[in-house]
N, C-alpha and C. Protein backbone atom coordinates (compact mmCIF):
# COMPACT_ATOMS: atom_id res chain seq x y z
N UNK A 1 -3.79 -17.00 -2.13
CA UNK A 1 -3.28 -17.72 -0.99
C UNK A 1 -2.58 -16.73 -0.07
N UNK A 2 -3.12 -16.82 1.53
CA UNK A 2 -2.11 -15.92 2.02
C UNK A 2 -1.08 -16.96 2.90
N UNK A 3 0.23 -16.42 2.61
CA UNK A 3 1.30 -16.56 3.42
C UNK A 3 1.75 -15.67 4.70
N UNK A 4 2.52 -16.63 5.62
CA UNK A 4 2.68 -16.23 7.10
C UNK A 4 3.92 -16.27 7.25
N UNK A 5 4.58 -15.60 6.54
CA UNK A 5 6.04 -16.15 6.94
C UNK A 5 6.90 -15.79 7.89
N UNK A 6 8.12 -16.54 8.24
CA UNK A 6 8.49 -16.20 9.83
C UNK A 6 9.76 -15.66 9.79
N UNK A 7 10.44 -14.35 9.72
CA UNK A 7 12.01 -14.02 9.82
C UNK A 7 12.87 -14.92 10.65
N UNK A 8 13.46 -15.21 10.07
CA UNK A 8 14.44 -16.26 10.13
C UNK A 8 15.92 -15.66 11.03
N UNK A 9 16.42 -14.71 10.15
CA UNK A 9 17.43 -13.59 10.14
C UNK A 9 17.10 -12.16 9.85
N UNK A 10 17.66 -10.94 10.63
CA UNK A 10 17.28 -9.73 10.30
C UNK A 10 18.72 -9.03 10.89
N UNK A 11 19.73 -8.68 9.82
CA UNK A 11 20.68 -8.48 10.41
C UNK A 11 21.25 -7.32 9.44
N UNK A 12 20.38 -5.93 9.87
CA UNK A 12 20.91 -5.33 9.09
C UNK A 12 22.26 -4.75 7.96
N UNK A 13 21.63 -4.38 6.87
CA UNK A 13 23.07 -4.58 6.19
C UNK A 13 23.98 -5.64 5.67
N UNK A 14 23.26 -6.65 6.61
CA UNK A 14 23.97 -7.84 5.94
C UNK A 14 22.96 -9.12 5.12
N UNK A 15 21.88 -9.32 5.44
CA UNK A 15 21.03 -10.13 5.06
C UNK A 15 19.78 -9.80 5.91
N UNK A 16 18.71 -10.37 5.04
CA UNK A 16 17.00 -10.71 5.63
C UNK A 16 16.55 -11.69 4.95
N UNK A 17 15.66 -12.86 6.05
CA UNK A 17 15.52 -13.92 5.09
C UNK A 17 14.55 -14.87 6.20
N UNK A 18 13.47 -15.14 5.29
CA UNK A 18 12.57 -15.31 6.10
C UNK A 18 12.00 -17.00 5.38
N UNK A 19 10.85 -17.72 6.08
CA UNK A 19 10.82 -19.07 5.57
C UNK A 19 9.36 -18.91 6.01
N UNK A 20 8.36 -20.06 5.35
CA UNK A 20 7.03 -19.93 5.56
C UNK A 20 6.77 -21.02 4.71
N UNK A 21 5.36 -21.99 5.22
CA UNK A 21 5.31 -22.90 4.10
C UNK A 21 4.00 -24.10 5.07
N UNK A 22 4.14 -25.04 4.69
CA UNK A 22 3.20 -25.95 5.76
C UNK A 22 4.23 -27.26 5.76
N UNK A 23 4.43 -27.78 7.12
CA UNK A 23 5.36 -28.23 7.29
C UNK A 23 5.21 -29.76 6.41
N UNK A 24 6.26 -30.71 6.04
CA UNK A 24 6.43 -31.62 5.68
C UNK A 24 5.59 -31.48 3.87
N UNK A 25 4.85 -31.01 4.31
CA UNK A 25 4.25 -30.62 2.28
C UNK A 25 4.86 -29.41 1.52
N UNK A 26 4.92 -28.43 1.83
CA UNK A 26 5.71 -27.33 1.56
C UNK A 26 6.12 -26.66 2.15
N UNK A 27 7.39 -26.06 1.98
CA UNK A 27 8.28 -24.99 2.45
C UNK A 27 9.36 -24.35 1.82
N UNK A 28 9.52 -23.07 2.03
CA UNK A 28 10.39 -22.34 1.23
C UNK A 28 11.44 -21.15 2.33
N UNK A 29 12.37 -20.95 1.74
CA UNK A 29 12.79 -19.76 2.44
C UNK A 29 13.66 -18.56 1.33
N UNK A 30 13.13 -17.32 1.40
CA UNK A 30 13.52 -16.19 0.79
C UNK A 30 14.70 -15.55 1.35
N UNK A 31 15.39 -14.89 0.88
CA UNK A 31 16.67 -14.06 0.86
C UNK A 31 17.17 -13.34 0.58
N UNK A 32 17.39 -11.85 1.39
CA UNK A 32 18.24 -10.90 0.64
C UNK A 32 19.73 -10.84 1.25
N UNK A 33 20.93 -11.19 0.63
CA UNK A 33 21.66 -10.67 1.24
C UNK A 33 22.73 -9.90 0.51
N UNK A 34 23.53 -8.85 1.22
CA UNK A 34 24.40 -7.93 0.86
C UNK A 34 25.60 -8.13 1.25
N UNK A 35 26.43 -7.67 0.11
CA UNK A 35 28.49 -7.85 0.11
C UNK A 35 28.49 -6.50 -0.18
N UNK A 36 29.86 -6.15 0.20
CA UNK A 36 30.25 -4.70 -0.43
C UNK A 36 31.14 -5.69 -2.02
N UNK A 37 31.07 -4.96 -2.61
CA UNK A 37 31.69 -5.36 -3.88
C UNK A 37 31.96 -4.30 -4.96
N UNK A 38 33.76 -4.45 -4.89
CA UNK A 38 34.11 -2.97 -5.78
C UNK A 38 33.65 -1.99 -5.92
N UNK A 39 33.51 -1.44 -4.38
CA UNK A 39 33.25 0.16 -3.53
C UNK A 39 31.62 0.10 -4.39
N UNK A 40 31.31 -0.50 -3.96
CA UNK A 40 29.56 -0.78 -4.26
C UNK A 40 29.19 -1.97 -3.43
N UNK A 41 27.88 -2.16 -3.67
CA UNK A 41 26.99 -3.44 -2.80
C UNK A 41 26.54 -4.36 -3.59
N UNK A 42 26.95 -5.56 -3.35
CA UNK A 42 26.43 -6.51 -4.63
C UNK A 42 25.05 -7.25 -3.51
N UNK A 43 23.81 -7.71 -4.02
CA UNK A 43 22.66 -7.86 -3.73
C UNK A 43 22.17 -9.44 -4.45
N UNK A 44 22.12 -10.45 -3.11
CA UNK A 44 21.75 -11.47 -3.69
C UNK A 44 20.26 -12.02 -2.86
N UNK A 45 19.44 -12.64 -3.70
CA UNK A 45 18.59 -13.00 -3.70
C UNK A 45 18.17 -14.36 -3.98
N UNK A 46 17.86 -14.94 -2.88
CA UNK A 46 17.56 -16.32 -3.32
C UNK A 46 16.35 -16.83 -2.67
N UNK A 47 15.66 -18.16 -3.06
CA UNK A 47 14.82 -18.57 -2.96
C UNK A 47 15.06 -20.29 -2.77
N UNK A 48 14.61 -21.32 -1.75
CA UNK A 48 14.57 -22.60 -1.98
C UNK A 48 13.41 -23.34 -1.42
N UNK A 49 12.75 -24.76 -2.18
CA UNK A 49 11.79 -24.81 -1.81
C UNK A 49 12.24 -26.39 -1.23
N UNK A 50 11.04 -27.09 -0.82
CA UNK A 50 11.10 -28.20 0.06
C UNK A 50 9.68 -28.83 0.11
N UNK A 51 10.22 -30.42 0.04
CA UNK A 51 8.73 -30.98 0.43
C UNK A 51 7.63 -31.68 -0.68
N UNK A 52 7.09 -32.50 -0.15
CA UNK A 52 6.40 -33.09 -0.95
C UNK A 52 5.79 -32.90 -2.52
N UNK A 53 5.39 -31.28 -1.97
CA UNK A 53 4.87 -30.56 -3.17
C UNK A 53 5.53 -29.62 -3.84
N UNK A 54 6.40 -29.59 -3.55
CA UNK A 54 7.80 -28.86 -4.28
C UNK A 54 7.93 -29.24 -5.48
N UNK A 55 7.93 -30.57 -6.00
CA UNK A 55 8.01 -30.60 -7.28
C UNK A 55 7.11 -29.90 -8.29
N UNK A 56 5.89 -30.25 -7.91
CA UNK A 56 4.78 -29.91 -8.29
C UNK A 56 4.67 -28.50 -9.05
N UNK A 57 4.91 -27.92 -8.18
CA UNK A 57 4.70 -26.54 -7.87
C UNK A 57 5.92 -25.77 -9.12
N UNK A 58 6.32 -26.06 -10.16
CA UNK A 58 7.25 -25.90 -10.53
C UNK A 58 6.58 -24.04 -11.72
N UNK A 59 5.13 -24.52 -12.37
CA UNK A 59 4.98 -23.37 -13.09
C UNK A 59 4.61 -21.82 -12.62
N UNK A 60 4.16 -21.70 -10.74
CA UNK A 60 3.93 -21.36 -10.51
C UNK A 60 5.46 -20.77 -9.76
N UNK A 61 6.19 -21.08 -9.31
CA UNK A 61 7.81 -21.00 -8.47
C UNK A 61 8.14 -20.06 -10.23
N UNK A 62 8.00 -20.76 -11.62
CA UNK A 62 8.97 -20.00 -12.75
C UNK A 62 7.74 -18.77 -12.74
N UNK A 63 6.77 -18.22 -12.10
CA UNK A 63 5.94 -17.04 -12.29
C UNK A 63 6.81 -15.98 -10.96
N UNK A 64 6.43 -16.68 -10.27
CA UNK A 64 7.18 -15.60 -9.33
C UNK A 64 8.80 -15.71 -9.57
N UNK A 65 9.38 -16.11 -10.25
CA UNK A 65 10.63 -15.65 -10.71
C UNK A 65 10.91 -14.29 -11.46
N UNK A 66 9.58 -14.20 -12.21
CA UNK A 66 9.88 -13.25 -13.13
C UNK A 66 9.11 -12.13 -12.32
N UNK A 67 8.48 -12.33 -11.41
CA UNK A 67 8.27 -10.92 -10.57
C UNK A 67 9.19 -10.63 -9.45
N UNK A 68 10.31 -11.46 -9.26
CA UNK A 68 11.37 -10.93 -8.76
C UNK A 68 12.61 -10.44 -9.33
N UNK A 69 12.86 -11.27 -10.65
CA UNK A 69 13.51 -10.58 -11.60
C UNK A 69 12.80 -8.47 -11.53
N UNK A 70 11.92 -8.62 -11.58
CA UNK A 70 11.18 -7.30 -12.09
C UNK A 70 12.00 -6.45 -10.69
N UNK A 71 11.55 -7.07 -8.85
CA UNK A 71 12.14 -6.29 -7.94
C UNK A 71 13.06 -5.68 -8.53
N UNK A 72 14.58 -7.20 -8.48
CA UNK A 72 15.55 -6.73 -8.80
C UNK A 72 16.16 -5.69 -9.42
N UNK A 73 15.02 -5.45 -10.53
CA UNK A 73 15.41 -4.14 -11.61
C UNK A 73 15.34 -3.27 -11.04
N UNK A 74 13.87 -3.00 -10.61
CA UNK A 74 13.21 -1.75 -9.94
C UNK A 74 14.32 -1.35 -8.74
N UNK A 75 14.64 -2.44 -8.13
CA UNK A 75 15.58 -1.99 -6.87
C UNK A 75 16.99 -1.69 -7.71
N UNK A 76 17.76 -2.03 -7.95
CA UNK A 76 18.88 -1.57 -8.60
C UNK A 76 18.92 0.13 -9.37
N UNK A 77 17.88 0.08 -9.81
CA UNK A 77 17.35 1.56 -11.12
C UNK A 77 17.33 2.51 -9.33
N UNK A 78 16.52 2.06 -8.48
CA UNK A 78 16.60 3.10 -7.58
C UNK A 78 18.11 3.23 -6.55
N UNK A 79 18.56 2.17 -6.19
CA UNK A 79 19.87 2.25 -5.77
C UNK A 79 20.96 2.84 -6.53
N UNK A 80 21.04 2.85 -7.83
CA UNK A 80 22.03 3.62 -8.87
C UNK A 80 21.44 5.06 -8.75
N UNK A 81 20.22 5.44 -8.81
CA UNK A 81 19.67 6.74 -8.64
C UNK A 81 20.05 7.47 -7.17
N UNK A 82 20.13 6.77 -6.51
CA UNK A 82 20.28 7.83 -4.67
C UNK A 82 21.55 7.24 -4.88
């Protein structure tokens, strides 16, 4: 399936977060945003969905969890490294 999604917010340094979906049946919006936290950057990530088929959609939403879990790692392992 390809997705089109539309930036929402782009505010460097502080968050990016974009939404994409087909209206009234599905929709979602993604999220990165950043705090400084105890002379470091704490990094949150979120995801919410919407819409008819939202429920539905539940085994496929817990798959891409675990390939963002995976970002998360990958990004952290390189942010502790530089």
């Amino acid at each position: 399936m390809t997705v089109k999604p539309k930036i929402v917010v782009a505010e460097p340094g502080v968050e990016l977060r974009w939404s994409a979906g087909l209206p009234g049946i599905i929709g979602g919006e993604h999220s990165f945003a950043v705090t400084p936290r105890n002379g470091g950057t704490r990094l949150v990530q979120s995801e919410s969905f919407r819409g008819l088929l939202a429920p539905f959609s539940r085994r496929t939403l817990a798959n891409t969890s675990a390939s963002f879990r995976e970002l998360n790692e990958a990004l952290k392992k390189r942010a502790e490294a530089g």
